[in-house]
PDB file of N, CA and C in Angstrom:
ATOM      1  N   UNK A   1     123.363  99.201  89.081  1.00  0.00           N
ATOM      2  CA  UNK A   1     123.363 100.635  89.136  1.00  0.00           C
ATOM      3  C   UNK A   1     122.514 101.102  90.328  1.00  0.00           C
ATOM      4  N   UNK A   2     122.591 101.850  90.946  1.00  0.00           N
ATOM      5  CA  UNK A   2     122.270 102.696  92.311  1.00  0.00           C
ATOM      6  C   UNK A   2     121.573 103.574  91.344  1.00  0.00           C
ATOM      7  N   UNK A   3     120.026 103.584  92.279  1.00  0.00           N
ATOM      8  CA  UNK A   3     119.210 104.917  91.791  1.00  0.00           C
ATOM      9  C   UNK A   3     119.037 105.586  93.192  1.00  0.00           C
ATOM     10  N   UNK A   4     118.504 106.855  92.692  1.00  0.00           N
ATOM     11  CA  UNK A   4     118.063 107.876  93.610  1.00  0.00           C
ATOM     12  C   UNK A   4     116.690 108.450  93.252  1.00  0.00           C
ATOM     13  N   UNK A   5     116.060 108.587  94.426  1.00  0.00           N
ATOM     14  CA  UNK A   5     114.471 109.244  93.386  1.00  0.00           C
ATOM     15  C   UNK A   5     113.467 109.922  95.083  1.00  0.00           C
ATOM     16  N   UNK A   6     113.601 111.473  94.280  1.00  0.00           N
ATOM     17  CA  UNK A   6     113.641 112.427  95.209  1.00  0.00           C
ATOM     18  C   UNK A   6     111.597 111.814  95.818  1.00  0.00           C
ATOM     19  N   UNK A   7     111.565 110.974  96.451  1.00  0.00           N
ATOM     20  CA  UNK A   7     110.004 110.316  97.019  1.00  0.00           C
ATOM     21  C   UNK A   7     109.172 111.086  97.671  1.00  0.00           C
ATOM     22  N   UNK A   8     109.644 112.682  98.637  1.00  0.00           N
ATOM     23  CA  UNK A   8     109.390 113.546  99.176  1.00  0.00           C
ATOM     24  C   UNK A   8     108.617 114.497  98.400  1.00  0.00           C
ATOM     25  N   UNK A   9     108.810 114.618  97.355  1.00  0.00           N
ATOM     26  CA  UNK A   9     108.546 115.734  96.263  1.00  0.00           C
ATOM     27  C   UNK A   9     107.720 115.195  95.769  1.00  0.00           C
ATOM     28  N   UNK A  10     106.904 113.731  95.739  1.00  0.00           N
ATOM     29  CA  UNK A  10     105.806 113.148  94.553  1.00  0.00           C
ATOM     30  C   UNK A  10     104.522 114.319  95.736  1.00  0.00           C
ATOM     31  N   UNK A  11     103.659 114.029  94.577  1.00  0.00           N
ATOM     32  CA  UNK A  11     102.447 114.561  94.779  1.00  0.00           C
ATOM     33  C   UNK A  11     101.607 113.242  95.771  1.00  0.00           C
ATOM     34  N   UNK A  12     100.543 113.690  96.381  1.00  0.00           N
ATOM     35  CA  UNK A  12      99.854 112.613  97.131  1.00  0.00           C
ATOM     36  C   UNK A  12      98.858 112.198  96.289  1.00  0.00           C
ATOM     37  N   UNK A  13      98.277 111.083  96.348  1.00  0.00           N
ATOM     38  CA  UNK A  13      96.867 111.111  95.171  1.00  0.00           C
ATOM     39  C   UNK A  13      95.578 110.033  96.141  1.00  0.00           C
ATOM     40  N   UNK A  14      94.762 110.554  96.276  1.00  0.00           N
ATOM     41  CA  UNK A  14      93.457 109.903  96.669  1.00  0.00           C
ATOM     42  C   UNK A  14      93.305 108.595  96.123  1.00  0.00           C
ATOM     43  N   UNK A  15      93.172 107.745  96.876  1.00  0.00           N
ATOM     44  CA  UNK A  15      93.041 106.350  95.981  1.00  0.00           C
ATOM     45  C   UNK A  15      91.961 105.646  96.370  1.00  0.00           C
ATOM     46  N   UNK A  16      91.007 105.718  97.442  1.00  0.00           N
ATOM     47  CA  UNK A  16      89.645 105.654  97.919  1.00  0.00           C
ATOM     48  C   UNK A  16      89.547 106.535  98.973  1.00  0.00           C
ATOM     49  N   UNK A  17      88.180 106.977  99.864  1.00  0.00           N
ATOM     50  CA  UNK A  17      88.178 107.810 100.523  1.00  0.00           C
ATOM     51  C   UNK A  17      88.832 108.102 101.997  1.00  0.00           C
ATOM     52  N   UNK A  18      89.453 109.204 102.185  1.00  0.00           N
ATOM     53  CA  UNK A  18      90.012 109.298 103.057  1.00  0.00           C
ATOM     54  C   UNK A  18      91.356 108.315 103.329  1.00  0.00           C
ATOM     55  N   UNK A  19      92.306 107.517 102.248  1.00  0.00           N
ATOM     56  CA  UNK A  19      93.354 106.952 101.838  1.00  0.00           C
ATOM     57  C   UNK A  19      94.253 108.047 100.690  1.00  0.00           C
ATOM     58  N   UNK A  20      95.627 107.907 101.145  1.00  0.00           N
ATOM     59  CA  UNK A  20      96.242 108.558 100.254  1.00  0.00           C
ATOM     60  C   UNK A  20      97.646 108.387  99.737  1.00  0.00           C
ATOM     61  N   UNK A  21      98.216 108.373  98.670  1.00  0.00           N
ATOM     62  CA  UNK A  21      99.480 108.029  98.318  1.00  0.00           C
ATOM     63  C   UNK A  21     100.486 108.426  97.509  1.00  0.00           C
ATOM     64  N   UNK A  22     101.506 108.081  97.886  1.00  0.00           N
ATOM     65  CA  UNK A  22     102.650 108.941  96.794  1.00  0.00           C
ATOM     66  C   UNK A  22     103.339 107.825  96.827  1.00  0.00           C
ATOM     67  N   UNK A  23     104.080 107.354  95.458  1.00  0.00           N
ATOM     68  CA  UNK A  23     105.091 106.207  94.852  1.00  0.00           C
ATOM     69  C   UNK A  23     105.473 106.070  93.928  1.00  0.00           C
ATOM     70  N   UNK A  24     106.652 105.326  93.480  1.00  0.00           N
ATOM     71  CA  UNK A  24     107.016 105.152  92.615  1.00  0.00           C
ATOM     72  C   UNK A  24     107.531 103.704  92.006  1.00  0.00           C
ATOM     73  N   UNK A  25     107.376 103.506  90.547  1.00  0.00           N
ATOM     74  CA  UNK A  25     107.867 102.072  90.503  1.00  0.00           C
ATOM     75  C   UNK A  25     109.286 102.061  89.690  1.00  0.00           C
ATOM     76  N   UNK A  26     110.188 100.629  90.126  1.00  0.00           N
ATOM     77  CA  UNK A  26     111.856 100.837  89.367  1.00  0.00           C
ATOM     78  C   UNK A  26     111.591  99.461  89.141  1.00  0.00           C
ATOM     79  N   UNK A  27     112.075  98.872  88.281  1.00  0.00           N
ATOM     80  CA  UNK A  27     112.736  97.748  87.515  1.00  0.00           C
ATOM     81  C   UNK A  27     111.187  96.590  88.456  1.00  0.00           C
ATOM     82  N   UNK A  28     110.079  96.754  88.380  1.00  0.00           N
ATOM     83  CA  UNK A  28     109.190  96.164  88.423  1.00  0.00           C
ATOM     84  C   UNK A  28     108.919  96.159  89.825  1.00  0.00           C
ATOM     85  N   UNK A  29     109.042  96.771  90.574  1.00  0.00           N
ATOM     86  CA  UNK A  29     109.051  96.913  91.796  1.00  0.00           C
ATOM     87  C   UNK A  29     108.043  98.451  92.560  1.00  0.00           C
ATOM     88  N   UNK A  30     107.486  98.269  93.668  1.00  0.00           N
ATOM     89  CA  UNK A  30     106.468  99.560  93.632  1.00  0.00           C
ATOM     90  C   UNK A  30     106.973 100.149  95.046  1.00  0.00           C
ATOM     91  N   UNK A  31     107.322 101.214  95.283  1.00  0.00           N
ATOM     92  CA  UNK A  31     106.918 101.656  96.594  1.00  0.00           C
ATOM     93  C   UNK A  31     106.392 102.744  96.721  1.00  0.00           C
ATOM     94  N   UNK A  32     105.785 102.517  97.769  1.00  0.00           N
ATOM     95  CA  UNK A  32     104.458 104.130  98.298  1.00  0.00           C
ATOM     96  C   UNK A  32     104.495 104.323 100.018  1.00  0.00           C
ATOM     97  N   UNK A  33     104.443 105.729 100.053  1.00  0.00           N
ATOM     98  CA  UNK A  33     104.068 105.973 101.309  1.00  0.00           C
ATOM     99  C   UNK A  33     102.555 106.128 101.480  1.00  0.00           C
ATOM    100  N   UNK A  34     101.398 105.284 102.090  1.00  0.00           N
ATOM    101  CA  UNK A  34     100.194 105.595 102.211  1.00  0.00           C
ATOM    102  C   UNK A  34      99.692 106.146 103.548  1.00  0.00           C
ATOM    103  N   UNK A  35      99.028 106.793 103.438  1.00  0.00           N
ATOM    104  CA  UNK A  35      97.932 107.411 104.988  1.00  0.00           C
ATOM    105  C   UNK A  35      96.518 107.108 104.733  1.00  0.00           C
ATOM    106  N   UNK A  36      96.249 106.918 106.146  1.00  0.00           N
ATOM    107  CA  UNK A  36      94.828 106.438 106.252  1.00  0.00           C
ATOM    108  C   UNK A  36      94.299 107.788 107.010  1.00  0.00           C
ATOM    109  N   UNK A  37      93.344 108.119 106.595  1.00  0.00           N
ATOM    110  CA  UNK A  37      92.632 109.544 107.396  1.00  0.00           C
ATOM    111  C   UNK A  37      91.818 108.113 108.939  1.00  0.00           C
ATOM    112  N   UNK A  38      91.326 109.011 109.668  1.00  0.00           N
ATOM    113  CA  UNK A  38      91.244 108.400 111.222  1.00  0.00           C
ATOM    114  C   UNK A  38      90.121 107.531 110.343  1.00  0.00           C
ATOM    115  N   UNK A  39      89.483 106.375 110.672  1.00  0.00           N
ATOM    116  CA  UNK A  39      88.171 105.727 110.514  1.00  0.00           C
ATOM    117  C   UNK A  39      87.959 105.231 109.175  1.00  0.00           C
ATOM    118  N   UNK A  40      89.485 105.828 108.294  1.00  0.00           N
ATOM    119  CA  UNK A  40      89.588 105.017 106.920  1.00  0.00           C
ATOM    120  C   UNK A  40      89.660 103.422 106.978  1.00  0.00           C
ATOM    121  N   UNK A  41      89.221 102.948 105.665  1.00  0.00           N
ATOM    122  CA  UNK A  41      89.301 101.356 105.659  1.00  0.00           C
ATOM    123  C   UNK A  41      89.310 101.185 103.875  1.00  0.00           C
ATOM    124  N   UNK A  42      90.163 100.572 103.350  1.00  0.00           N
ATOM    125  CA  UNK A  42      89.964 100.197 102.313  1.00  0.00           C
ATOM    126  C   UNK A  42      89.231  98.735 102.453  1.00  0.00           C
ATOM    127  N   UNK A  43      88.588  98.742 101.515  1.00  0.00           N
ATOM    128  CA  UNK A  43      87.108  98.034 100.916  1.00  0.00           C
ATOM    129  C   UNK A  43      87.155  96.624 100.584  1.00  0.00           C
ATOM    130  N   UNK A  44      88.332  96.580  99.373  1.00  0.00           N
ATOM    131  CA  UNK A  44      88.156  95.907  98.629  1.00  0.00           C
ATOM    132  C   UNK A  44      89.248  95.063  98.853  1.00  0.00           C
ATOM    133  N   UNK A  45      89.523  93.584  98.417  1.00  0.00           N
ATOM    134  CA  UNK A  45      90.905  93.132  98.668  1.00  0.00           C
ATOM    135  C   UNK A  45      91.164  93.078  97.957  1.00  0.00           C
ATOM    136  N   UNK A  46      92.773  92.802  98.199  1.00  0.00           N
ATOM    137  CA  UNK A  46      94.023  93.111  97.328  1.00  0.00           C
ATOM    138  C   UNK A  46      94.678  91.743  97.644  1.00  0.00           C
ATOM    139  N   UNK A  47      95.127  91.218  96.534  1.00  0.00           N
ATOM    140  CA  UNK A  47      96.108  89.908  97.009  1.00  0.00           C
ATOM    141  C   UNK A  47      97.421  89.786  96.556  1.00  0.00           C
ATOM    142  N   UNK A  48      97.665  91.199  95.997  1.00  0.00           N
ATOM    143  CA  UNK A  48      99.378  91.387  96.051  1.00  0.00           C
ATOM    144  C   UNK A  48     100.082  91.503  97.422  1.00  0.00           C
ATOM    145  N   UNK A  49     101.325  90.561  96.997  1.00  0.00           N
ATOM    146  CA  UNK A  49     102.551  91.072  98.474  1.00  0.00           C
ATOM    147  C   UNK A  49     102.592  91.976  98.295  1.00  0.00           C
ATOM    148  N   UNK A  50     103.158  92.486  99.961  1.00  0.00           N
ATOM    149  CA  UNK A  50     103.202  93.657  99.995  1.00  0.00           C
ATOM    150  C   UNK A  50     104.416  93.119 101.478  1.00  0.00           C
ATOM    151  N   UNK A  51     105.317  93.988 101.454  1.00  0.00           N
ATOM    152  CA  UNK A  51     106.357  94.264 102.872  1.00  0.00           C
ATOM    153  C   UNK A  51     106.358  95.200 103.297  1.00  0.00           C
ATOM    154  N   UNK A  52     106.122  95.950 104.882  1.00  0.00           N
ATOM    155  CA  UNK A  52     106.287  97.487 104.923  1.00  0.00           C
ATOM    156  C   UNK A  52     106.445  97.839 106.487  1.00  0.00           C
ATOM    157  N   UNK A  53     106.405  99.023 106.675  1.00  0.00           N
ATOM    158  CA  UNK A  53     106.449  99.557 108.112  1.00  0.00           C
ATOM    159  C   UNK A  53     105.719 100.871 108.565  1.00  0.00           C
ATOM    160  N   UNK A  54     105.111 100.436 109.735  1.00  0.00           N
ATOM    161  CA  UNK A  54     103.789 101.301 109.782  1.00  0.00           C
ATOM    162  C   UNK A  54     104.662 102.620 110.644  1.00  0.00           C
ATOM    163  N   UNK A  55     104.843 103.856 110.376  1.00  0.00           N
ATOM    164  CA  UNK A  55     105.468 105.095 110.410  1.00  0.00           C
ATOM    165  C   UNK A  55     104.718 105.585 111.760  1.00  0.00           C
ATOM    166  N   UNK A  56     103.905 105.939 111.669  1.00  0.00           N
ATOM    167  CA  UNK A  56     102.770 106.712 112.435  1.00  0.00           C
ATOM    168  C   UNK A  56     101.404 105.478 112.838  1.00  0.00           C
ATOM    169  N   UNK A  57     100.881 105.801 113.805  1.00  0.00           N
ATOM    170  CA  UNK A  57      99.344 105.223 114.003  1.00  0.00           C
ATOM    171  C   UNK A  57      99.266 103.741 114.125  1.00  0.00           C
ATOM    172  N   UNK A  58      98.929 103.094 113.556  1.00  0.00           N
ATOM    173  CA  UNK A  58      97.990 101.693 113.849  1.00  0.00           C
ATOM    174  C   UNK A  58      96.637 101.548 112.535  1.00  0.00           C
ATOM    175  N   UNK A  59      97.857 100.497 111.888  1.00  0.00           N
ATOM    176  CA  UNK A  59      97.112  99.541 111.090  1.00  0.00           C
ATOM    177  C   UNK A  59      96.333  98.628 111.091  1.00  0.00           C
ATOM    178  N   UNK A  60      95.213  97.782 110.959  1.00  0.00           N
ATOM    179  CA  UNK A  60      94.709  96.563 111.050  1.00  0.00           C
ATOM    180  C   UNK A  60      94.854  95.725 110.098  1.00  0.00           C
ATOM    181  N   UNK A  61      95.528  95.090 109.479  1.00  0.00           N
ATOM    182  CA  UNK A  61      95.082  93.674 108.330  1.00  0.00           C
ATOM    183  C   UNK A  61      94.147  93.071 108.333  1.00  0.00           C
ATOM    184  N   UNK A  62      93.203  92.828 107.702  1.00  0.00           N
ATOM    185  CA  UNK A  62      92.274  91.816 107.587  1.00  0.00           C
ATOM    186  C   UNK A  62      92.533  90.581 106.335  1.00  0.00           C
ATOM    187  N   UNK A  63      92.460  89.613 106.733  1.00  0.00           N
ATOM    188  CA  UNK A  63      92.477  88.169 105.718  1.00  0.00           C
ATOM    189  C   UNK A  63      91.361  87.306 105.853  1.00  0.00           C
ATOM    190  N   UNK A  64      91.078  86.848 105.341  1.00  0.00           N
ATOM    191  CA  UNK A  64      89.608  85.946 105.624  1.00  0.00           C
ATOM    192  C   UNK A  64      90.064  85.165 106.540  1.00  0.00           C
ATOM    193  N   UNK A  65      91.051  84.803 107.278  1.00  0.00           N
ATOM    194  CA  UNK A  65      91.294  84.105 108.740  1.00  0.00           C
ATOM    195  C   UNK A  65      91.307  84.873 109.959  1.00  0.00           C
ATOM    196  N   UNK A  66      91.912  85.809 109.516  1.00  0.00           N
ATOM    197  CA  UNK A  66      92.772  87.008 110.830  1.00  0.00           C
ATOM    198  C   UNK A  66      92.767  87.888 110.658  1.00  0.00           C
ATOM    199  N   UNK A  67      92.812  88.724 111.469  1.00  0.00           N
ATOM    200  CA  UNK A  67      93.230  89.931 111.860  1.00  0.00           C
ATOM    201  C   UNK A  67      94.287  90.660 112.926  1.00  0.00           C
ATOM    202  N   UNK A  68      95.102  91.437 112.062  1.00  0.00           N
ATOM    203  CA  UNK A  68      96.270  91.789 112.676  1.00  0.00           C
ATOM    204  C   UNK A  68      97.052  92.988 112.890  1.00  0.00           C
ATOM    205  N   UNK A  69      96.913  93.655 114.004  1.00  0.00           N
ATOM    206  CA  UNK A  69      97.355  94.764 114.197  1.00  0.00           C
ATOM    207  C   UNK A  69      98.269  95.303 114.419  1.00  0.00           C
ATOM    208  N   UNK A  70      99.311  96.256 113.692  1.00  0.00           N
ATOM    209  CA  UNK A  70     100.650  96.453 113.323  1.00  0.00           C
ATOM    210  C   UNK A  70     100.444  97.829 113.872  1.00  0.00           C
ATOM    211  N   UNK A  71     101.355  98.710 114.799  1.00  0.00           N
ATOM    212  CA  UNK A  71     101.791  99.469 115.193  1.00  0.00           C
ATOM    213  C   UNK A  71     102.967  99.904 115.025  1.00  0.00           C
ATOM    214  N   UNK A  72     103.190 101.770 114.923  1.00  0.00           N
ATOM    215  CA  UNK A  72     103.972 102.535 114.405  1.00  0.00           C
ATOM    216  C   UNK A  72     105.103 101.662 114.854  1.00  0.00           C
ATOM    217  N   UNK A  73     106.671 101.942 113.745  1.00  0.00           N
ATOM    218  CA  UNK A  73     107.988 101.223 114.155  1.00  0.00           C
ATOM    219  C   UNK A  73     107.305  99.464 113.928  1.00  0.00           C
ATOM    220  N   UNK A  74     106.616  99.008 114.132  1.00  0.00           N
ATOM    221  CA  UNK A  74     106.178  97.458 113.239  1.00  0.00           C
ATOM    222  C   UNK A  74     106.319  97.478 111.825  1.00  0.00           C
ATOM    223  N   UNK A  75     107.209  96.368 111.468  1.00  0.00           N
ATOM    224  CA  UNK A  75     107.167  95.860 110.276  1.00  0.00           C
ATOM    225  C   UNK A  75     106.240  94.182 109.748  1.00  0.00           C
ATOM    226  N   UNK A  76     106.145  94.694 108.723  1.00  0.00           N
ATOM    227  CA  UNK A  76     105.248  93.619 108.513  1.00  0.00           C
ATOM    228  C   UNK A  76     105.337  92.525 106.793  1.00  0.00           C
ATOM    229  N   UNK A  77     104.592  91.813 106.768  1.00  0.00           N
ATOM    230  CA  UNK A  77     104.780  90.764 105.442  1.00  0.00           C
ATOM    231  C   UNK A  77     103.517  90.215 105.243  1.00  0.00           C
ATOM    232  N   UNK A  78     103.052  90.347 104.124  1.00  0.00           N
ATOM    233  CA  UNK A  78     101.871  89.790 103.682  1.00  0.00           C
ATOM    234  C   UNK A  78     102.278  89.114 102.214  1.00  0.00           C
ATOM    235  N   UNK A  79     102.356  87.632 102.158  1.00  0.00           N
ATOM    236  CA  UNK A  79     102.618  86.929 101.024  1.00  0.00           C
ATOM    237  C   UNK A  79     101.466  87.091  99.805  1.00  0.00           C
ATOM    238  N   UNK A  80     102.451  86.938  99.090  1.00  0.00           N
ATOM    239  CA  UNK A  80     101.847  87.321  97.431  1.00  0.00           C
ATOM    240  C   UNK A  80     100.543  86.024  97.394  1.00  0.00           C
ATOM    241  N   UNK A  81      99.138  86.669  96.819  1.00  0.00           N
ATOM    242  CA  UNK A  81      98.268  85.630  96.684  1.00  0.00           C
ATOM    243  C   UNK A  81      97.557  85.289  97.869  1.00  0.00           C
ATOM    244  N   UNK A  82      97.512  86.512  99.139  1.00  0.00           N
ATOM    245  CA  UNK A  82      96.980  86.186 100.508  1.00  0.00           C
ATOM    246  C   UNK A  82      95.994  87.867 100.099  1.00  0.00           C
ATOM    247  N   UNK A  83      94.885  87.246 100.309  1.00  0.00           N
ATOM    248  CA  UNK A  83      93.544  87.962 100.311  1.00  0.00           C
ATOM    249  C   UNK A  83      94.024  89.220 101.371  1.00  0.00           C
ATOM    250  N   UNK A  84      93.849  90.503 101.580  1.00  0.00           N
ATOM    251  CA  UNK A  84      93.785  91.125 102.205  1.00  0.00           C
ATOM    252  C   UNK A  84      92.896  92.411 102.132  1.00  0.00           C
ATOM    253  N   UNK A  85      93.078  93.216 103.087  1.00  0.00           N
ATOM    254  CA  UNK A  85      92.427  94.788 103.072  1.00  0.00           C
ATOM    255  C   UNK A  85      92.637  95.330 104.841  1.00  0.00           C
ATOM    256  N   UNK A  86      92.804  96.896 104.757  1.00  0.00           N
ATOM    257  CA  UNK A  86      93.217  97.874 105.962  1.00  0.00           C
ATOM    258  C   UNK A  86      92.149  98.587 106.397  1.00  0.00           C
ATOM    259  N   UNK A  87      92.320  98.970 107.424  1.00  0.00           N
ATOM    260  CA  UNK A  87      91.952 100.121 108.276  1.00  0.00           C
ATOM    261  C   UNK A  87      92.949 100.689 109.331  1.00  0.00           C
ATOM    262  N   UNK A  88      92.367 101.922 108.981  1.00  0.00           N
ATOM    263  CA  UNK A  88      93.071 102.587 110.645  1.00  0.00           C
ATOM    264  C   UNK A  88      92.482 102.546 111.593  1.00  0.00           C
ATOM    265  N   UNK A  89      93.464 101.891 112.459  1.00  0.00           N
ATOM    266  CA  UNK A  89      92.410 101.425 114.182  1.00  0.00           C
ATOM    267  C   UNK A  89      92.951 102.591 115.225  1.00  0.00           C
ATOM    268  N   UNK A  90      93.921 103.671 114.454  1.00  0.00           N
ATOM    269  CA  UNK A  90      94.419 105.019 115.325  1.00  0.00           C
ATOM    270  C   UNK A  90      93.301 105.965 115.823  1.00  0.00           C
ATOM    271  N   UNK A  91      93.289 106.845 116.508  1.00  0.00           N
ATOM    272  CA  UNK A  91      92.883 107.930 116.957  1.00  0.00           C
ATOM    273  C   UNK A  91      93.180 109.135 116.093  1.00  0.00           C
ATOM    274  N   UNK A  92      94.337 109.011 114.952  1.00  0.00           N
ATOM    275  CA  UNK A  92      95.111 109.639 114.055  1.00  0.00           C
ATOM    276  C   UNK A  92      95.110 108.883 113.096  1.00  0.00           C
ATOM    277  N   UNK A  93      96.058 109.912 112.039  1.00  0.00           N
ATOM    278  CA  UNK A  93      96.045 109.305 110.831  1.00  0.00           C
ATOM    279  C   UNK A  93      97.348 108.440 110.747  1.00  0.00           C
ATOM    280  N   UNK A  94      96.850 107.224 110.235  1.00  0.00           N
ATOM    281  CA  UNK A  94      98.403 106.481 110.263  1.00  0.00           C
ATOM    282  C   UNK A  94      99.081 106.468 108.716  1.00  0.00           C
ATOM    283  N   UNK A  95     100.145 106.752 108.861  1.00  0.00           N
ATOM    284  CA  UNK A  95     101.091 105.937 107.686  1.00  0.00           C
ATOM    285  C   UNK A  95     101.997 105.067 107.759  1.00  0.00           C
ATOM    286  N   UNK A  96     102.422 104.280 106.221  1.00  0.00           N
ATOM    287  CA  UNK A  96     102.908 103.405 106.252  1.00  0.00           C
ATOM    288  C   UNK A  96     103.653 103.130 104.999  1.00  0.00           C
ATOM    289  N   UNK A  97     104.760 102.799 104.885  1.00  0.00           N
ATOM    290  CA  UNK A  97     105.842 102.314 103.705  1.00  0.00           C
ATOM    291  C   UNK A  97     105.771 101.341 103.088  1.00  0.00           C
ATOM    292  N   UNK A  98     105.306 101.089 102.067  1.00  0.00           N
ATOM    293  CA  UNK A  98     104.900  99.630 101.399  1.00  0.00           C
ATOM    294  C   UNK A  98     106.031  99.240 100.055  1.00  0.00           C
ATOM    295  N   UNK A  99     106.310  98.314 100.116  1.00  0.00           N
ATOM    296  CA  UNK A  99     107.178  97.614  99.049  1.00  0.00           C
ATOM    297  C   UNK A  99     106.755  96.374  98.329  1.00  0.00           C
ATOM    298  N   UNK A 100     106.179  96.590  97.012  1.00  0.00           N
ATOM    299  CA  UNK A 100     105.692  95.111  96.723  1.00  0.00           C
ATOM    300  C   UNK A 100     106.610  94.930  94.954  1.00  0.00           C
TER     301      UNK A 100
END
């Protein structure tokens, strides 16, 4: 079955400071559009996959090996069970489309 789900219309919600998001989940599956305000960084890691494409600005990845910087129109892949966490390395606020 084909869904539709109006993603434009969710509300945004603060999820640490100066980070923000709107999403939804279908048949176990999550997607969100997030923004980073300029000099945002989430904190903490996360070691869910995640697949996505950075919209606006300039992302950084951090992993306890690397670091990797994804720019607007870049798509990207971070495997399930790989330590991570972001910042915005923009001058602006970046967003980005995430699918995990």
């Amino acid at each position: 079955m084909i869904k539709s789900f109006q993603f434009f219309q969710l509300d945004w919600n603060e999820t640490s400071p100066g980070i923000t998001q709107k999403g939804f989940e279908s048949d176990g599956s999550r997607f969100r559009l997030v923004q980073y305000a300029v000099d945002a960084k989430h904190e903490e890691w996360c070691a869910r996959g995640h697949i996505g494409l950075v919209l606006d600005g300039e992302i950084e990845f951090e992993t306890p090996e690397e670091k990797l910087r994804i720019k607007s129109g870049e798509a990207f892949e971070i495997p399930e069970g790989t330590p991570h966490r972001a910042k915005n390395v923009a001058s602006v606020p970046s967003r980005f489309f995430l699918a995990d």
